[in-house]
Protein backbone atom coordinates (compact mmCIF):
# COMPACT_ATOMS: atom_id res chain seq x y z
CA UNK A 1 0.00 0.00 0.00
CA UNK A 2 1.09 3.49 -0.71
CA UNK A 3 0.62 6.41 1.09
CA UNK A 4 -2.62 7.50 -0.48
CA UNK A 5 -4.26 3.99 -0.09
CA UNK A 6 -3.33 4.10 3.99
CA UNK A 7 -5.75 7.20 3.96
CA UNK A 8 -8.32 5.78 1.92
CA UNK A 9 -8.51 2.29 4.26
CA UNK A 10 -8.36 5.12 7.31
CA UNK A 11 -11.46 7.59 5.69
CA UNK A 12 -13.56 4.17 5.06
CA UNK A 13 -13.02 3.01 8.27
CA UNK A 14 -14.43 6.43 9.29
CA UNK A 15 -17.76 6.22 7.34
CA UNK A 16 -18.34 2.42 8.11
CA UNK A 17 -18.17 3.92 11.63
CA UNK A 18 -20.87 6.31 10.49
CA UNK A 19 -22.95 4.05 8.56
CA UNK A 20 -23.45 1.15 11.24
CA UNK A 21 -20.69 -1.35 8.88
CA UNK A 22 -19.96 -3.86 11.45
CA UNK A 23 -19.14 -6.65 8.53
CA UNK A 24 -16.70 -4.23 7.34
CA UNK A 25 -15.48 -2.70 10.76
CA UNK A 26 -15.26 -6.39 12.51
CA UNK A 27 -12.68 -7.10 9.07
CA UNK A 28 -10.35 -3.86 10.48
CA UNK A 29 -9.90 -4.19 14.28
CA UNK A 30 -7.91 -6.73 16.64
CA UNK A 31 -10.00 -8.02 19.42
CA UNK A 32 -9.24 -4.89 21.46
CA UNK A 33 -9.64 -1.03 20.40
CA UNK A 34 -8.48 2.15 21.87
CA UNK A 35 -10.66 5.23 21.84
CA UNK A 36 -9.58 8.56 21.65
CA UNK A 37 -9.56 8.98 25.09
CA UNK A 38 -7.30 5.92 25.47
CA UNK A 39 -9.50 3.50 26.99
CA UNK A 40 -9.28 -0.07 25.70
CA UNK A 41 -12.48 -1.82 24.56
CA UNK A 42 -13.11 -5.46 23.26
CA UNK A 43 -14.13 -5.25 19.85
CA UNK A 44 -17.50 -7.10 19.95
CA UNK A 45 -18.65 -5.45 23.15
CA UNK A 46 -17.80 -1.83 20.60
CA UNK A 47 -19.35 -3.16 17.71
CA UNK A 48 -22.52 -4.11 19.84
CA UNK A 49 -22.56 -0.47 21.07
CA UNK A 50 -22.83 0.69 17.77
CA UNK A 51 -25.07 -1.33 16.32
CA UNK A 52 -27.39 -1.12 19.27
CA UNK A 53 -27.07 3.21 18.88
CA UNK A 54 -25.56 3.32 22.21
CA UNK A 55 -22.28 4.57 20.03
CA UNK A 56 -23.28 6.90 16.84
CA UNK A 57 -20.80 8.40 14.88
CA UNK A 58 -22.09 11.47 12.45
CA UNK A 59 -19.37 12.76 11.09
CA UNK A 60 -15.40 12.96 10.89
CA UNK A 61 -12.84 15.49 10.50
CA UNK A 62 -9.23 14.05 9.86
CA UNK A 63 -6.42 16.60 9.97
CA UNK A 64 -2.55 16.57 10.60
CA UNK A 65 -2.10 12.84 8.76
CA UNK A 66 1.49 11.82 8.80
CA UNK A 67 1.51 7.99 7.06
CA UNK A 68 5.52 6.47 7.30
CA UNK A 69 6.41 3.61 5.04
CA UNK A 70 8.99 1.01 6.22
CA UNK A 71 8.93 -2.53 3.79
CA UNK A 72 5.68 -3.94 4.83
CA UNK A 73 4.87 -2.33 7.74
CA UNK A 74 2.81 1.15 7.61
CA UNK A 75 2.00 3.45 10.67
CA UNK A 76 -0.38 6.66 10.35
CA UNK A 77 -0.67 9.26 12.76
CA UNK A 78 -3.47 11.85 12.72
CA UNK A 79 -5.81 14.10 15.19
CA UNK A 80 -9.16 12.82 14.24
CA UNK A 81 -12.65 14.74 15.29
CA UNK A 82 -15.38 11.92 15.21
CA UNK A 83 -19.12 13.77 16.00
């Protein structure tokens, strides 16, 4: 993957969030998230938030992306303002 194809995976993770995906977003995340605010979450017991409505997502604002390439491994950075 290249740089602009890290960003794409990253904004359709975003609107999956949005649109209630949980096929899609179960395909993305280990067993274990971390919010924003750093607390760690098991994926199903997430996933069952939002597609219960206890956990809507309206909108995103991504800003500040820095992706770094090393072989086969990516990492991207960003400050990311879910409503």
């Amino acid at each position: 993957m290249d740089k602009e194809e890290i960003i794409k995976a990253y904004e359709a993770m975003c609107q999956a969030m949005i649109d209630r995906d949980i096929a899609y977003l179960r395909t993305l995340h280990q067993p274990y998230i971390t919010h924003l605010s750093g607390m760690k979450q098991e994926r199903e017991a997430w996933l069952r938030d939002i597609e219960e409505g206890n956990m809507v997502y309206h909108g995103y604002d991504i800003k500040d992306i820095v992706v770094s390439i090393d072989g086969t491994k990516a990492q991207m950075n960003s400050n990311t303002i879910l409503e």
